[in-house]
N, C-alpha and C. Protein backbone atom coordinates (compact mmCIF):
# COMPACT_ATOMS: atom_id res chain seq x y z
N UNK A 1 24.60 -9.76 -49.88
CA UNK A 1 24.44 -8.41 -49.39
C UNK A 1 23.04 -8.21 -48.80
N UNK A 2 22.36 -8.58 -49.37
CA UNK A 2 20.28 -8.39 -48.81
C UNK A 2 20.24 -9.41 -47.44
N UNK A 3 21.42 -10.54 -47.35
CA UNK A 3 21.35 -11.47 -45.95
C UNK A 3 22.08 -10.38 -45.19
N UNK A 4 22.58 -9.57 -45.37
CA UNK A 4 23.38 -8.87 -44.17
C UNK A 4 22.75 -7.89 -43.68
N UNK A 5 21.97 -7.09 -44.91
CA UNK A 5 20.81 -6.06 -44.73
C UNK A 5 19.59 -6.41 -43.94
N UNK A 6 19.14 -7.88 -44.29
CA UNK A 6 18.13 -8.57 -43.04
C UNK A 6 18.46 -8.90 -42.19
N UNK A 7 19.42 -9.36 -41.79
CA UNK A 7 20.16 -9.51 -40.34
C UNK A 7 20.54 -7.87 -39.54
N UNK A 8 20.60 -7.41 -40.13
CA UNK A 8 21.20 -6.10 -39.22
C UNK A 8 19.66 -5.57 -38.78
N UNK A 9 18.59 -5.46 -40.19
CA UNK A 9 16.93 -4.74 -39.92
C UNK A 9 16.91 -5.58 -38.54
N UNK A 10 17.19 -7.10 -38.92
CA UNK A 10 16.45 -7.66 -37.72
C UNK A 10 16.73 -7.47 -36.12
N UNK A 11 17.98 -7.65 -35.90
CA UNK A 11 18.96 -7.22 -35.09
C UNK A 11 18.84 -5.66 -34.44
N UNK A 12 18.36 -4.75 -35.20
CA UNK A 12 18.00 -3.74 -34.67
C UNK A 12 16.97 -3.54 -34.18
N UNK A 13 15.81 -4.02 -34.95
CA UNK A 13 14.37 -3.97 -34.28
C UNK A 13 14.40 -5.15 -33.10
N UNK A 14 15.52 -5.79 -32.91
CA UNK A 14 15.05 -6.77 -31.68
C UNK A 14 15.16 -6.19 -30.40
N UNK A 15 16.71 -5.33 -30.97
CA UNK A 15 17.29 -4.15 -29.53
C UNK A 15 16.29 -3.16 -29.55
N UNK A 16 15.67 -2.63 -30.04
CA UNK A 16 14.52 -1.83 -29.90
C UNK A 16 13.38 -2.15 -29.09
N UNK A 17 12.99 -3.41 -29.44
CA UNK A 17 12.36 -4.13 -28.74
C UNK A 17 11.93 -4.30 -27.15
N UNK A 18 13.87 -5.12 -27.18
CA UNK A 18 14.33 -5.13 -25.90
C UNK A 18 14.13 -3.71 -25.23
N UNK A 19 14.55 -2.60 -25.82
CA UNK A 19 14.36 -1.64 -24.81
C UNK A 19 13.50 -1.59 -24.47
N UNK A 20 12.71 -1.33 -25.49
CA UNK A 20 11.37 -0.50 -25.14
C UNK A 20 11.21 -1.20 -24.21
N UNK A 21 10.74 -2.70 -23.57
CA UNK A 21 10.07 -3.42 -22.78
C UNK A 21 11.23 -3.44 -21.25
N UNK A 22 12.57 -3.26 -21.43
CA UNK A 22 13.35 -2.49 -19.98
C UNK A 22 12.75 -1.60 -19.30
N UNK A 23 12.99 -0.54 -20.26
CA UNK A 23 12.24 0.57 -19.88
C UNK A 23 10.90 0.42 -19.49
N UNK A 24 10.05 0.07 -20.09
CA UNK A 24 8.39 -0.42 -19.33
C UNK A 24 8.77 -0.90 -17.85
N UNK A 25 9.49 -2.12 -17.89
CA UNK A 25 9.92 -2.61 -16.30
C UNK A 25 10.36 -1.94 -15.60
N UNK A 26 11.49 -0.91 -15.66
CA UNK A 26 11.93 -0.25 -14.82
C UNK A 26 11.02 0.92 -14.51
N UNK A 27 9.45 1.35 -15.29
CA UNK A 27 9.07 2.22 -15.04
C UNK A 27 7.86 1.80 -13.97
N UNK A 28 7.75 0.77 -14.26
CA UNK A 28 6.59 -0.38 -13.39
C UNK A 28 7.13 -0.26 -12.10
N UNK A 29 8.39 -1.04 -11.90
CA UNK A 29 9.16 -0.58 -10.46
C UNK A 29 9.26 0.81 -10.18
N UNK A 30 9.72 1.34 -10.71
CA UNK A 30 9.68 2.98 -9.97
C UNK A 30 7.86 3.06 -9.71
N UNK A 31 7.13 2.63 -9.76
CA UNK A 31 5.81 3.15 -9.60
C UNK A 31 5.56 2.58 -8.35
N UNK A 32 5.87 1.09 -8.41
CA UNK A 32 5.27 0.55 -7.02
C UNK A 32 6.29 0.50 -6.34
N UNK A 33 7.63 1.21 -5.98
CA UNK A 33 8.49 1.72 -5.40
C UNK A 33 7.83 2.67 -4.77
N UNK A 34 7.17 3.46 -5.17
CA UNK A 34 7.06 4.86 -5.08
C UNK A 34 5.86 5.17 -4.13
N UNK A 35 4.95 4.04 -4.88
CA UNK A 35 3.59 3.87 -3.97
C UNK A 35 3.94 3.32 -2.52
N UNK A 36 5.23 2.66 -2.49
CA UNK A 36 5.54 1.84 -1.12
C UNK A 36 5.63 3.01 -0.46
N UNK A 37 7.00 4.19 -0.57
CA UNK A 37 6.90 4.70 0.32
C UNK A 37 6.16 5.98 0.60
N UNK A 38 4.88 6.21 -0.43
CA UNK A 38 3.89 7.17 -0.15
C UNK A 38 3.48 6.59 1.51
N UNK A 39 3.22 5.15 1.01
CA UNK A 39 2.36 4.60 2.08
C UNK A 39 3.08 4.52 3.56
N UNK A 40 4.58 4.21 3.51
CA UNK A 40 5.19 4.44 4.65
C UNK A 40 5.44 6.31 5.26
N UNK A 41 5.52 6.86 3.99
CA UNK A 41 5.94 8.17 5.03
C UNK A 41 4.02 8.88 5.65
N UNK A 42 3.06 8.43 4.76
CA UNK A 42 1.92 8.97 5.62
C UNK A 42 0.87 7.80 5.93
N UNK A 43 1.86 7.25 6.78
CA UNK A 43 1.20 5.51 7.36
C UNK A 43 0.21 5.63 8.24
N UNK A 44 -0.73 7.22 8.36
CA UNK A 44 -1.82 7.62 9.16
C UNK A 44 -2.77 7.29 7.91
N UNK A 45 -2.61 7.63 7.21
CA UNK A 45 -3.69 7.40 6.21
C UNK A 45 -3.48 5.65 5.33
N UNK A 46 -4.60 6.03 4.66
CA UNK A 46 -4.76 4.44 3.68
C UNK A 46 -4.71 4.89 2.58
N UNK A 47 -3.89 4.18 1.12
CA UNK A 47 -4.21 5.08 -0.23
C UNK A 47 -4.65 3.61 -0.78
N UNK A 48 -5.35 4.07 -2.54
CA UNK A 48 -5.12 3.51 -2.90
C UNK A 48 -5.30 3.65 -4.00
N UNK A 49 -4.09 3.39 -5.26
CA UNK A 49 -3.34 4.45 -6.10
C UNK A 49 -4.45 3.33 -7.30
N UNK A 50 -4.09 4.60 -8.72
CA UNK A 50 -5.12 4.17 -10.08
C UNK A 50 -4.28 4.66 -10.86
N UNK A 51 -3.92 3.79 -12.25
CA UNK A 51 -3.93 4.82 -13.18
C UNK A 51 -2.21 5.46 -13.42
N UNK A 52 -1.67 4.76 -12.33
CA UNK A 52 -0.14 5.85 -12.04
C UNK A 52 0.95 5.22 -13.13
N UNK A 53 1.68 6.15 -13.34
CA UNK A 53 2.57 5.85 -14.19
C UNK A 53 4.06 6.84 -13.97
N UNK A 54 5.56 6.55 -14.59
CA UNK A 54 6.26 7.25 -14.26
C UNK A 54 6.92 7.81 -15.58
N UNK A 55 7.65 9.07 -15.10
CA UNK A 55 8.25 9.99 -16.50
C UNK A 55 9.54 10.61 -16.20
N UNK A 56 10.54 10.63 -17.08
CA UNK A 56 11.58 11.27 -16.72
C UNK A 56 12.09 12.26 -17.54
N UNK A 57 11.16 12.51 -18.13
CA UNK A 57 11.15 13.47 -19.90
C UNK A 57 11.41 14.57 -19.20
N UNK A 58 12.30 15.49 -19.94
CA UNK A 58 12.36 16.40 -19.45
C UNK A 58 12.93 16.79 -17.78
N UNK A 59 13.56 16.31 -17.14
CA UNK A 59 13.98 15.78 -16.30
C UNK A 59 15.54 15.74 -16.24
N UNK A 60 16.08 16.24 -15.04
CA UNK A 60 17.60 15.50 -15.07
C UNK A 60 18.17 14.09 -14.65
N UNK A 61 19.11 13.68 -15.21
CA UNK A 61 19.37 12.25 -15.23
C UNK A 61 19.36 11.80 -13.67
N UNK A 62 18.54 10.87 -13.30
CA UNK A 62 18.30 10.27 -11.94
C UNK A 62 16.83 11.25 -11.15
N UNK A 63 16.65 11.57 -12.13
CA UNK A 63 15.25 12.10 -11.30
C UNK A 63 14.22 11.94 -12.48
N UNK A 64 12.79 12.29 -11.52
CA UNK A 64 11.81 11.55 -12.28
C UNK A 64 10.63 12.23 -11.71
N UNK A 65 9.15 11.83 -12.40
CA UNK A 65 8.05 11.69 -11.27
C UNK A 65 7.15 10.80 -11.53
N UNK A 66 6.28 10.48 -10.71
CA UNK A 66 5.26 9.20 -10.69
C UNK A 66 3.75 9.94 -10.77
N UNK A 67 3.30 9.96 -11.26
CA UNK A 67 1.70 10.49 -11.43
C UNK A 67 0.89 9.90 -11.74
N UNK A 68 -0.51 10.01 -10.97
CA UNK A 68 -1.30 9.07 -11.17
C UNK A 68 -2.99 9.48 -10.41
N UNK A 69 -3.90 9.15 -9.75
CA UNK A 69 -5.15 9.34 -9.18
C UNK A 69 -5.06 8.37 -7.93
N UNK A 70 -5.19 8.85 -6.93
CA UNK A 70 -5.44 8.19 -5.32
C UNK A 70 -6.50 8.78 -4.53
N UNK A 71 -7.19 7.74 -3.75
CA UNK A 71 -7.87 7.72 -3.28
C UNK A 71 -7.75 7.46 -1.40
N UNK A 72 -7.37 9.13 -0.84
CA UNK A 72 -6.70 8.80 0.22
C UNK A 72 -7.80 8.74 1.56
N UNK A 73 -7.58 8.16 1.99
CA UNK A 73 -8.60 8.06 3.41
C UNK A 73 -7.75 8.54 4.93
N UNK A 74 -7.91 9.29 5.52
CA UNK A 74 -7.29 9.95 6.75
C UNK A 74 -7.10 9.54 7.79
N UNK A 75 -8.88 8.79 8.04
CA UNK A 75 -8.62 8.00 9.17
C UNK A 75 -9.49 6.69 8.80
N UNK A 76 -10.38 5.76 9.90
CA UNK A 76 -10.48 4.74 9.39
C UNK A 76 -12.26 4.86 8.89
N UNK A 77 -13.08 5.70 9.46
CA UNK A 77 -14.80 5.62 8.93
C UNK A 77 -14.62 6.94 8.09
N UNK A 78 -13.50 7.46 7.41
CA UNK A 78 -13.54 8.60 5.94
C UNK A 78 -14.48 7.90 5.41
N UNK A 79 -15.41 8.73 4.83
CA UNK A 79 -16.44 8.63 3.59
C UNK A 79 -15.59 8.57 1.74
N UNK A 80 -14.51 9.19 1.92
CA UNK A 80 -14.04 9.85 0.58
C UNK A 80 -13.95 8.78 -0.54
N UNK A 81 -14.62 8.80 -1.27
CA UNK A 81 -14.38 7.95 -2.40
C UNK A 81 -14.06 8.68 -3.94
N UNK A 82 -13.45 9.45 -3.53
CA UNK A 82 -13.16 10.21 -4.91
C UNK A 82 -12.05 10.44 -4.92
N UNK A 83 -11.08 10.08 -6.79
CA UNK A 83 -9.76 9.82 -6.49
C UNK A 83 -9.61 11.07 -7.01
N UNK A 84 -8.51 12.07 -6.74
CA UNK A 84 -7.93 12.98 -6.96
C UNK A 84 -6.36 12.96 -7.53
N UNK A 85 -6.06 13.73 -8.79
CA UNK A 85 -4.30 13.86 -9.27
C UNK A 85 -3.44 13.85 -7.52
N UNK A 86 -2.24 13.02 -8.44
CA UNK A 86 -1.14 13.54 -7.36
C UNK A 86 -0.24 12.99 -7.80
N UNK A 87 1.24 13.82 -7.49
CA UNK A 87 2.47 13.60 -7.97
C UNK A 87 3.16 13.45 -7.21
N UNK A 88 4.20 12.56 -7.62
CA UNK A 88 5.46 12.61 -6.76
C UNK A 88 7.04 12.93 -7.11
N UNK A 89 7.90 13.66 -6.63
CA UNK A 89 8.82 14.03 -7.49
C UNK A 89 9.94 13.07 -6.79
N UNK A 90 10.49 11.91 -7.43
CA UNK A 90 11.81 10.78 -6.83
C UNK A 90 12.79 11.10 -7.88
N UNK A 91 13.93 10.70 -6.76
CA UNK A 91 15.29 10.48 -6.95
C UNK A 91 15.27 8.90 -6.92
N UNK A 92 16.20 8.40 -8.07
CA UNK A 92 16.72 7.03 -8.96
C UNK A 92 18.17 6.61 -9.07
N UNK A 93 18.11 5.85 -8.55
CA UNK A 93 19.66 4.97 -9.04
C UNK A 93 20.03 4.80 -10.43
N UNK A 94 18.91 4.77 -11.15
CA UNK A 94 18.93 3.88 -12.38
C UNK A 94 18.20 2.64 -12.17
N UNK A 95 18.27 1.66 -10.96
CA UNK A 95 17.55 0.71 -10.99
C UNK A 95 16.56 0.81 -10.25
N UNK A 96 16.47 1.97 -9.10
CA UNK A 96 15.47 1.82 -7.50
C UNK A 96 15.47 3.25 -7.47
N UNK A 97 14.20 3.48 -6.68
CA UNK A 97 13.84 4.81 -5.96
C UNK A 97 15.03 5.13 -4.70
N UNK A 98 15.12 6.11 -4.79
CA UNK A 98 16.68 6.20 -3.85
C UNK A 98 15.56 7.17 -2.56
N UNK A 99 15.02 8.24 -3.00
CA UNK A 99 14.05 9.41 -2.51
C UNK A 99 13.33 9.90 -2.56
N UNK A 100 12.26 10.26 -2.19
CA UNK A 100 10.81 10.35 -2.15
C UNK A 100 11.08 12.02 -2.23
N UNK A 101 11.03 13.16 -3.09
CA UNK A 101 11.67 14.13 -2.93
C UNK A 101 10.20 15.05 -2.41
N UNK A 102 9.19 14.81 -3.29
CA UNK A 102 8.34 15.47 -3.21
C UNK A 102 6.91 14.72 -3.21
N UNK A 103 5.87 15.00 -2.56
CA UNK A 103 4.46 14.25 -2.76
C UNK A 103 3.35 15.85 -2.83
N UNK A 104 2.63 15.59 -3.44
CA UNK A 104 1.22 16.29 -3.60
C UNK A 104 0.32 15.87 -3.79
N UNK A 105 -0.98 15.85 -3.46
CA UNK A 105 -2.04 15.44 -3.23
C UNK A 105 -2.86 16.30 -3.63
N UNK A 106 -4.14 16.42 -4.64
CA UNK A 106 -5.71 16.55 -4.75
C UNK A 106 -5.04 18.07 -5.75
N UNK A 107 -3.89 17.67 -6.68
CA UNK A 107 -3.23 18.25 -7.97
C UNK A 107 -4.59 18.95 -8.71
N UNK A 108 -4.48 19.99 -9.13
CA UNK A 108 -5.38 20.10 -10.57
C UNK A 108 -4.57 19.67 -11.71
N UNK A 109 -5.59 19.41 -13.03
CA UNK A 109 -5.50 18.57 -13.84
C UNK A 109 -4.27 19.67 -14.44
N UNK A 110 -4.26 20.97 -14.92
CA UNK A 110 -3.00 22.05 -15.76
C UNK A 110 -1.99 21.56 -14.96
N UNK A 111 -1.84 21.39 -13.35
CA UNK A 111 -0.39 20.91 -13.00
C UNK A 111 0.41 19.58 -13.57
N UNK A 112 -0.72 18.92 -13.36
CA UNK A 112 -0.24 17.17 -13.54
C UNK A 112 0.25 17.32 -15.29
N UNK A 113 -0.84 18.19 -15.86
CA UNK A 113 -0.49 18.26 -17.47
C UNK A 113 1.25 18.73 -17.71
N UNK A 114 1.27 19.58 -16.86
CA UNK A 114 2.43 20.37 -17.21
C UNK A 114 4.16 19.67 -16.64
N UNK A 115 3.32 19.06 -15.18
CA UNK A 115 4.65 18.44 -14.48
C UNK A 115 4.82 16.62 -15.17
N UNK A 116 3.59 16.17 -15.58
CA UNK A 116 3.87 14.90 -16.02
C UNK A 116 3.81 14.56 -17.50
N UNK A 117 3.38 15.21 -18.68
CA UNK A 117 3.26 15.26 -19.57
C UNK A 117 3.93 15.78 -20.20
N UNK A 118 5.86 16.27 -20.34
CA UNK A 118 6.49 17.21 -21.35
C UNK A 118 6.38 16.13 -22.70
């Protein structure tokens, strides 16, 4: 009976495991998914993202957002070296960014708290 009780503890904490570290991957991809097509829909500018991460808490199933600090340059002799919040609100397959729904740029910190942190 205690071999079946350690086999099952074990067995469960392995699938736990496993998730947790899916989920990490699939949140890794949605990020540099996401950063791809920041960079294609405002391919006038240069970014270059810090810090970003994605959340679906609170959220309906297949949507999400990516938040993080970028450092955007406009044209090519910008001075700007200061990274500023910014969010993005995507649509998900489950495996891939399907839509870039929403982007914002130079966020205050109460938004990002409120839209990326439930």
């Amino acid at each position: 009976m205690q071999k079946l009780i350690s086999s099952v503890v074990f067995i469960v904490i392995v699938a736990i495991v496993s998730i947790f570290f899916l989920a990490k991957n699939y949140s890794n991809q949605f990020v540099e998914e996401t950063e791809s097509l920041i960079k294609a829909k405002f391919s006038t500018s240069t970014f270059e993202f810090k810090d970003s991460y994605f959340t679906n808490t609170g959220y309906k199933k297949g949507h999400g957002i990516v938040c993080g600090k970028v450092k955007r340059k406009l044209y090519d002799d910008d001075k700007n070296e200061r990274y500023d919040n910014y969010y993005a609100l995507i649509l998900t397959s489950g495996d891939n960014v399907l839509l870039l729904k929403d982007v914002k740029f130079d966020v205050g910190p109460t938004m990002i708290k409120s839209l990326c942190e439930r």
